[in-house]
C-alpha atoms as a PDB file:
ATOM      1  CA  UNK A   1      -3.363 -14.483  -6.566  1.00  0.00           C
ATOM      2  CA  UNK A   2      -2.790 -14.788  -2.333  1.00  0.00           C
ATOM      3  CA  UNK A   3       0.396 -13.900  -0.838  1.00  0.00           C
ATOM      4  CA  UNK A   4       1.142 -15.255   2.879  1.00  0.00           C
ATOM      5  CA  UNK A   5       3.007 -14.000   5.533  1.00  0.00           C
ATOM      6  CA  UNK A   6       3.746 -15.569   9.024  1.00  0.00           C
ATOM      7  CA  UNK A   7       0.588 -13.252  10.253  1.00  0.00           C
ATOM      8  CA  UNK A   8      -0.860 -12.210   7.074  1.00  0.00           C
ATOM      9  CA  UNK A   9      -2.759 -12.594   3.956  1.00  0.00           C
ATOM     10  CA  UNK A  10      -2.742 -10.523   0.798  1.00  0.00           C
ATOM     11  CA  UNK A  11      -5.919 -11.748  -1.293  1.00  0.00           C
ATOM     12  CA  UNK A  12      -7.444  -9.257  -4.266  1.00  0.00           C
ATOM     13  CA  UNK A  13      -9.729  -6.940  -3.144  1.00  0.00           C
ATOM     14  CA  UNK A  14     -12.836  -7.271  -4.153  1.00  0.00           C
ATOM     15  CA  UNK A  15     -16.358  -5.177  -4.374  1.00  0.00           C
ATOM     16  CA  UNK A  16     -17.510  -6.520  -1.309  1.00  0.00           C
ATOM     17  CA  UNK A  17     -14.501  -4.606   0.867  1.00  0.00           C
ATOM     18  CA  UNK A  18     -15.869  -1.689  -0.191  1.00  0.00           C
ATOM     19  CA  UNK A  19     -18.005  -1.199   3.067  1.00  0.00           C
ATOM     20  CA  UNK A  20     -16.867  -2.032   6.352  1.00  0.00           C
ATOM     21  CA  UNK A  21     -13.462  -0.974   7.521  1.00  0.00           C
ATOM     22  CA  UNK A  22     -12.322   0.047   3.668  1.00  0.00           C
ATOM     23  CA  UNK A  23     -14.982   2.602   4.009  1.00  0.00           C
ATOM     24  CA  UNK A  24     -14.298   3.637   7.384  1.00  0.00           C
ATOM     25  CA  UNK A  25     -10.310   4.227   6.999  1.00  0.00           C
ATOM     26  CA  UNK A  26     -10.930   6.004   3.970  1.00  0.00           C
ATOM     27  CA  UNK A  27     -13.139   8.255   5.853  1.00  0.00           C
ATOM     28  CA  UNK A  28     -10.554   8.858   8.266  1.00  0.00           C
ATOM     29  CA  UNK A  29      -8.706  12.091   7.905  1.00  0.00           C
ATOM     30  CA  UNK A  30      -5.485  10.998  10.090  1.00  0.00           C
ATOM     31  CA  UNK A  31      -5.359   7.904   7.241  1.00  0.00           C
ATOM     32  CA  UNK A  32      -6.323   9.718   4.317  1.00  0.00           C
ATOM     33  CA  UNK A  33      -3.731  13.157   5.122  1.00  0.00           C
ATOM     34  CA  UNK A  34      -0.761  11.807   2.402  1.00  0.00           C
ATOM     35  CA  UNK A  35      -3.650  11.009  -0.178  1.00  0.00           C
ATOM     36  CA  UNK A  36      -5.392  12.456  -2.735  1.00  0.00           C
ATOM     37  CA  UNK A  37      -8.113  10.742  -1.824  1.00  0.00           C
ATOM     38  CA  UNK A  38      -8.572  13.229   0.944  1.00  0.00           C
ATOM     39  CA  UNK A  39      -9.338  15.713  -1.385  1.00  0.00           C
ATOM     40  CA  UNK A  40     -12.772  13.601  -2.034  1.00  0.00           C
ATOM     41  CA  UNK A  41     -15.400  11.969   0.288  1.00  0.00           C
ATOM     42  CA  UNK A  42     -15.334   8.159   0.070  1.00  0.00           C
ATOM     43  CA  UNK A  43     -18.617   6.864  -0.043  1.00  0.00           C
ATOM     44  CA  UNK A  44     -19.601   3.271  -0.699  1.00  0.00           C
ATOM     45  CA  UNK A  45     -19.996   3.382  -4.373  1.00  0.00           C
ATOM     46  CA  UNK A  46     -16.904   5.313  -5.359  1.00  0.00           C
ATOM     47  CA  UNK A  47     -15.072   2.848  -3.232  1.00  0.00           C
ATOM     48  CA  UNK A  48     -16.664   0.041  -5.428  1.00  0.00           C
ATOM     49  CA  UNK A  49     -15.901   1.154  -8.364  1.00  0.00           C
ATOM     50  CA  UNK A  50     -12.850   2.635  -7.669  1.00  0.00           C
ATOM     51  CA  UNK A  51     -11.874  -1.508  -6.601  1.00  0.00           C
ATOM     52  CA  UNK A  52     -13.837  -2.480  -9.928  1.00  0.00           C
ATOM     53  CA  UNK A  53     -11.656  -0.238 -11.813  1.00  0.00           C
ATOM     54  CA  UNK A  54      -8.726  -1.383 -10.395  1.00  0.00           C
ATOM     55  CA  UNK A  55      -8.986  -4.522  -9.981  1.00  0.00           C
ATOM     56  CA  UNK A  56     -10.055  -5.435 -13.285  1.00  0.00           C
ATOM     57  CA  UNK A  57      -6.580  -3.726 -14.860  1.00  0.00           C
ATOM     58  CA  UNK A  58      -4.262  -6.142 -16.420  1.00  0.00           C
ATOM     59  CA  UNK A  59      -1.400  -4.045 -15.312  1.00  0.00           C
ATOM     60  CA  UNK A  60      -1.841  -3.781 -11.634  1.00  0.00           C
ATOM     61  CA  UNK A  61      -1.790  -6.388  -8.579  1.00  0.00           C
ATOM     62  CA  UNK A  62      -4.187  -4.633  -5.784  1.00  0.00           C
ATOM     63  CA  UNK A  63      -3.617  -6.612  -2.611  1.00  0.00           C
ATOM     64  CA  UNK A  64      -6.502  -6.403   0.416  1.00  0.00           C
ATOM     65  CA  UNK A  65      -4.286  -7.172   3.248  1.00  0.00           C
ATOM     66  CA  UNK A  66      -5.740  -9.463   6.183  1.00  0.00           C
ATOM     67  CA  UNK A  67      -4.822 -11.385   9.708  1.00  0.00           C
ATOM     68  CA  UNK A  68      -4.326 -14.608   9.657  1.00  0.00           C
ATOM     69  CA  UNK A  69      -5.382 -14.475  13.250  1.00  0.00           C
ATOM     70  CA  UNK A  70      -6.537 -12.708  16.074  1.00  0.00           C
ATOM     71  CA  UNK A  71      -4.631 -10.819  18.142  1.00  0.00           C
ATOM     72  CA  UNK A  72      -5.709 -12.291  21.390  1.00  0.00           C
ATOM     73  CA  UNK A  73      -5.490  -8.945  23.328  1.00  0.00           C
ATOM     74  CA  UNK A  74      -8.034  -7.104  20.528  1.00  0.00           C
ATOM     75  CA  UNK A  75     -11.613  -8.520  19.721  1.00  0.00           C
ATOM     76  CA  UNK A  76     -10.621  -8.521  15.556  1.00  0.00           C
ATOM     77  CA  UNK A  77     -12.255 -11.165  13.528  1.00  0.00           C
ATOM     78  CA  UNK A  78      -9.975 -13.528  11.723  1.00  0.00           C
ATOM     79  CA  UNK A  79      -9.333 -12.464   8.295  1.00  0.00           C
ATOM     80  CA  UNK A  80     -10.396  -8.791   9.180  1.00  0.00           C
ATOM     81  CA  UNK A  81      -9.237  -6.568   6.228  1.00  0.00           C
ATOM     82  CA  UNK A  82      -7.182  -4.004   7.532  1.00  0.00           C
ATOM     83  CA  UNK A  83      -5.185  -2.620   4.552  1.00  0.00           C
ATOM     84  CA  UNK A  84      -4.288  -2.608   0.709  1.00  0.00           C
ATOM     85  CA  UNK A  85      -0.723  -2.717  -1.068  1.00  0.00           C
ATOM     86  CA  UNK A  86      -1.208  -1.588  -4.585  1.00  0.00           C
ATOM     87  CA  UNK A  87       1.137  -2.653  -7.166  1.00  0.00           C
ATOM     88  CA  UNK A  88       1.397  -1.442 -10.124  1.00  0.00           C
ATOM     89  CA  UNK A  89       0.812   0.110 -13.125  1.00  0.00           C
ATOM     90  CA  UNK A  90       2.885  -2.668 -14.599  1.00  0.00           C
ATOM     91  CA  UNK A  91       4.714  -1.586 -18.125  1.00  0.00           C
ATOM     92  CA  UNK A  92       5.322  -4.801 -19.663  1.00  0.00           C
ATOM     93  CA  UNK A  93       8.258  -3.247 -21.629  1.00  0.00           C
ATOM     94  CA  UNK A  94      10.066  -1.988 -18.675  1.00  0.00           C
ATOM     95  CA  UNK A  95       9.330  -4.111 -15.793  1.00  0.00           C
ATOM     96  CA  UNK A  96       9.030  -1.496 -13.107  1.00  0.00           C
ATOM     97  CA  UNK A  97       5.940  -0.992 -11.183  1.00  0.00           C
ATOM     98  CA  UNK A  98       4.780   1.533  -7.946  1.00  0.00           C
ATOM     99  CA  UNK A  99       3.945   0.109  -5.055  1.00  0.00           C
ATOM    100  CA  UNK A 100       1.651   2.044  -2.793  1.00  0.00           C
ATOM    101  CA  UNK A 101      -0.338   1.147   0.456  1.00  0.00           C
ATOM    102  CA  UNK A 102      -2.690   2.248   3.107  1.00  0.00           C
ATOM    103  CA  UNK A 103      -3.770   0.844   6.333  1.00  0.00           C
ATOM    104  CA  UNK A 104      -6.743   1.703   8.705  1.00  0.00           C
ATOM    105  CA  UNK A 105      -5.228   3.776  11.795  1.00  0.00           C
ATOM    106  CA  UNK A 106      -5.888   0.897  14.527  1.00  0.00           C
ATOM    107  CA  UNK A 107      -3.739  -1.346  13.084  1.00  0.00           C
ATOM    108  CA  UNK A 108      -0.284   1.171  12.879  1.00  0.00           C
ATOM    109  CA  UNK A 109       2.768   0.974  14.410  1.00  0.00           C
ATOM    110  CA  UNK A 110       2.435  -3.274  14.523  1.00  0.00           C
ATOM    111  CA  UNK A 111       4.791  -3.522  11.547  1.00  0.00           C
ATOM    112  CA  UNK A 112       1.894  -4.918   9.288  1.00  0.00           C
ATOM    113  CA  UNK A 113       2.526  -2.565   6.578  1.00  0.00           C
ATOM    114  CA  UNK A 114       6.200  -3.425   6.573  1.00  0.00           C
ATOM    115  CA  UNK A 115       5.426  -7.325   6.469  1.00  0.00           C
ATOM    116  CA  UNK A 116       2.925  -6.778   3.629  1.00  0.00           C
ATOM    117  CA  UNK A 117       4.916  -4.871   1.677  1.00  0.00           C
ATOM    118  CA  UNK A 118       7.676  -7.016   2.006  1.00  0.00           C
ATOM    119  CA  UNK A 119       5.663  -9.822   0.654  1.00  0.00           C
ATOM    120  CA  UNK A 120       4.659  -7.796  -2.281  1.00  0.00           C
ATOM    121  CA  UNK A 121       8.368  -6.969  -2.911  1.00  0.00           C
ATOM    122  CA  UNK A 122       9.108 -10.516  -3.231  1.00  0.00           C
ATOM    123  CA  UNK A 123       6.297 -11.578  -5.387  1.00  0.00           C
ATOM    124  CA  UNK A 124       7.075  -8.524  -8.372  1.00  0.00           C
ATOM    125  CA  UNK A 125      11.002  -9.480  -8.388  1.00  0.00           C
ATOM    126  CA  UNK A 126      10.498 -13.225  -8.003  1.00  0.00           C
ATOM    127  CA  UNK A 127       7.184 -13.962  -9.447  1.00  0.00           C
ATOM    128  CA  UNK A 128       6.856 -11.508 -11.756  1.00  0.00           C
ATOM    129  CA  UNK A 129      10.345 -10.742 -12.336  1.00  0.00           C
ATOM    130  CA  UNK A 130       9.761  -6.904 -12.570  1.00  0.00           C
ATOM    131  CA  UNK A 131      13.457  -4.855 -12.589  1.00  0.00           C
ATOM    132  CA  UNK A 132      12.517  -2.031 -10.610  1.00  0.00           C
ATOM    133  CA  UNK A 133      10.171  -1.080  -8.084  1.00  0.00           C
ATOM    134  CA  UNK A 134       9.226   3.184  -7.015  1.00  0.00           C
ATOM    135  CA  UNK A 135       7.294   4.537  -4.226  1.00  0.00           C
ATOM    136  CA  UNK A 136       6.442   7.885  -3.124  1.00  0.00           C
ATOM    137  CA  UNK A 137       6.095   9.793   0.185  1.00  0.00           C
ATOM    138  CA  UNK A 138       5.544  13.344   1.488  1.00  0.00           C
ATOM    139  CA  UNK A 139       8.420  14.452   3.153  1.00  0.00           C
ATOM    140  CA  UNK A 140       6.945  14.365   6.499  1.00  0.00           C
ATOM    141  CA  UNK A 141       5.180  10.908   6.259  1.00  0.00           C
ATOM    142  CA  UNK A 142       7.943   9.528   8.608  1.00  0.00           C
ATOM    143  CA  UNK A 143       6.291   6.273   8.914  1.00  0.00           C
ATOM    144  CA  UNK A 144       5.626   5.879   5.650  1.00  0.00           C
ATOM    145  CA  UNK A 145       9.123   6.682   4.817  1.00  0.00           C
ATOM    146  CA  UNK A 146      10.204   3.853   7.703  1.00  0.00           C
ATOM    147  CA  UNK A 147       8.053   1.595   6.233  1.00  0.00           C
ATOM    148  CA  UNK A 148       9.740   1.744   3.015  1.00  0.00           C
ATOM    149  CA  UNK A 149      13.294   1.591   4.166  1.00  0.00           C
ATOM    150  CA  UNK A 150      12.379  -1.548   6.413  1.00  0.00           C
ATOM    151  CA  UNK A 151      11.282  -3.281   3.291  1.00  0.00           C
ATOM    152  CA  UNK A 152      14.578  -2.495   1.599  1.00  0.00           C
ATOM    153  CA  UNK A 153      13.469   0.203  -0.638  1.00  0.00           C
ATOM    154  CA  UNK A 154      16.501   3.516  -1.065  1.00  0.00           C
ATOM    155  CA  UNK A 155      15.540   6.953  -0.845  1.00  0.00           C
ATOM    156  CA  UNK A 156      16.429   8.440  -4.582  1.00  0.00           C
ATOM    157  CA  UNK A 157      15.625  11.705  -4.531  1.00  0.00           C
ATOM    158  CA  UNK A 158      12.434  14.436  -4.315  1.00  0.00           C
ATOM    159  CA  UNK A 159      10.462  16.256  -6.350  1.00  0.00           C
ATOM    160  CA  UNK A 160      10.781  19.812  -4.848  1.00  0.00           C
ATOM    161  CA  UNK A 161       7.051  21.303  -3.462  1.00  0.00           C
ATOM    162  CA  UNK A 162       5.125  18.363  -5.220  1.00  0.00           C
ATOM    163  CA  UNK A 163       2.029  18.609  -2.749  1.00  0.00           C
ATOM    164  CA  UNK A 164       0.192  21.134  -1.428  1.00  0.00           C
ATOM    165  CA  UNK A 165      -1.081  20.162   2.229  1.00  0.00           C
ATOM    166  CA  UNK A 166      -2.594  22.643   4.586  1.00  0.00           C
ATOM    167  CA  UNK A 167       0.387  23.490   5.866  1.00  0.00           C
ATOM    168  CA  UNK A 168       2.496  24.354   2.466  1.00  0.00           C
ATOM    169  CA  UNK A 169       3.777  22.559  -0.012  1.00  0.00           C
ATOM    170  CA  UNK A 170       5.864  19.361   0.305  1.00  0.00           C
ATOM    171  CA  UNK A 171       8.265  17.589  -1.521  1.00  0.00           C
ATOM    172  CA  UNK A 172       7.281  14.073  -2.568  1.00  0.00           C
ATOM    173  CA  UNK A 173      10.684  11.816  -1.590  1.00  0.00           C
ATOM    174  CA  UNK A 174      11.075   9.217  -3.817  1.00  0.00           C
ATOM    175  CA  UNK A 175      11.859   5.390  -3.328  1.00  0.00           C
ATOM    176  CA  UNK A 176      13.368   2.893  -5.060  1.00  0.00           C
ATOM    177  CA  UNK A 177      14.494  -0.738  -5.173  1.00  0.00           C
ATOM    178  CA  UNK A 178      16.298  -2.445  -7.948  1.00  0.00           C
ATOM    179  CA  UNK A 179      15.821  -6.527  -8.068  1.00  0.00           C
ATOM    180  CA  UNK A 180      20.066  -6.761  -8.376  1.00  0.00           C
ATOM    181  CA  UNK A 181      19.772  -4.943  -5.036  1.00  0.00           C
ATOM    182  CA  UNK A 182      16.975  -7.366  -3.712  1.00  0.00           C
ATOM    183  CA  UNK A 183      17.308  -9.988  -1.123  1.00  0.00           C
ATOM    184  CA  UNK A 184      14.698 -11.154   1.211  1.00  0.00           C
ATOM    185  CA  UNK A 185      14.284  -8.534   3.628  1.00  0.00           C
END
């Protein structure tokens, strides 16, 4: 499955992102600070299987998310990998799904995580005609949060001191979008 966007494309990651820039954001604290993957070093093989894993699941979509071209003022291959959009798990059932995403630090504040997510959006209520969609954020992952609302998504509510982060604990603000409330953001 590949999703396009008018600077994007969201292809299934695969074992051989698993080095390169994957590796390297991953290994980045400033990227890795809302996750619980910062609670574990990322090396190669974890990252491999962890895709493996994931990517074989019949319940989840797990987008690698790369440009369609190079900006012309950075020297970034075409097609360079610069984030994931996971969707899912998927309960067949219920229709609803999470959608969660991370991007390596160079590429922030260029509104690619908006655009991708956006795309995903659209594919889970029109493709897969899912009823619901949730995110998460710590309450002071501001972009995150901006991310979310740019892509249509409603802030629902928080679970009270949900993380613990060097600083305290942290509610984790929840996100939601209904597809009666979708329309191509």
């Amino acid at each position: 499955m590949k999703l396009e966007t008018e600077r994007l494309i969201l292809r299934p990651v695969t074992g051989d992102d698993a080095g390169g820039n994957y590796h390297e954001w991953l290994n980045d604290p400033e990227v890795v600070k809302y996750m619980e993957d910062r609670f574990y070093p990322a090396d190669q093989e974890s990252i491999k299987k962890y895709i493996e894993t994931t990517a074989n699941a019949l319940d989840k979509y797990f987008f690698a998310v790369c440009l369609k071209a190079s900006p012309q003022l950075y020297k970034i291959p075409i097609g360079a990998h610069i984030g994931n959009v996971l969707l899912g798990p998927i309960p067949k059932v219920h229709r609803y799904a999470e959608v969660s995403y991370t991007f390596h630090r160079s590429y922030w504040g260029n509104g690619y995580a908006t655009e991708a997510v956006k795309a995903v959006v659209n594919f889970a209520f029109v493709h897969l005609d899912l009823e619901r969609l949730n995110a998460g954020t710590s309450e002071t992952n501001i972009p995150s949060q901006n991310v979310l609302k740019k892509a249509g998504f409603t802030r629902e509510g928080a679970f009270r001191k949900f993380y613990w982060m060097p600083t305290g604990r942290e509610d984790r603000v929840i996100w939601g979008q209904l597809k009666s409330e979708y329309h191509k953001v």
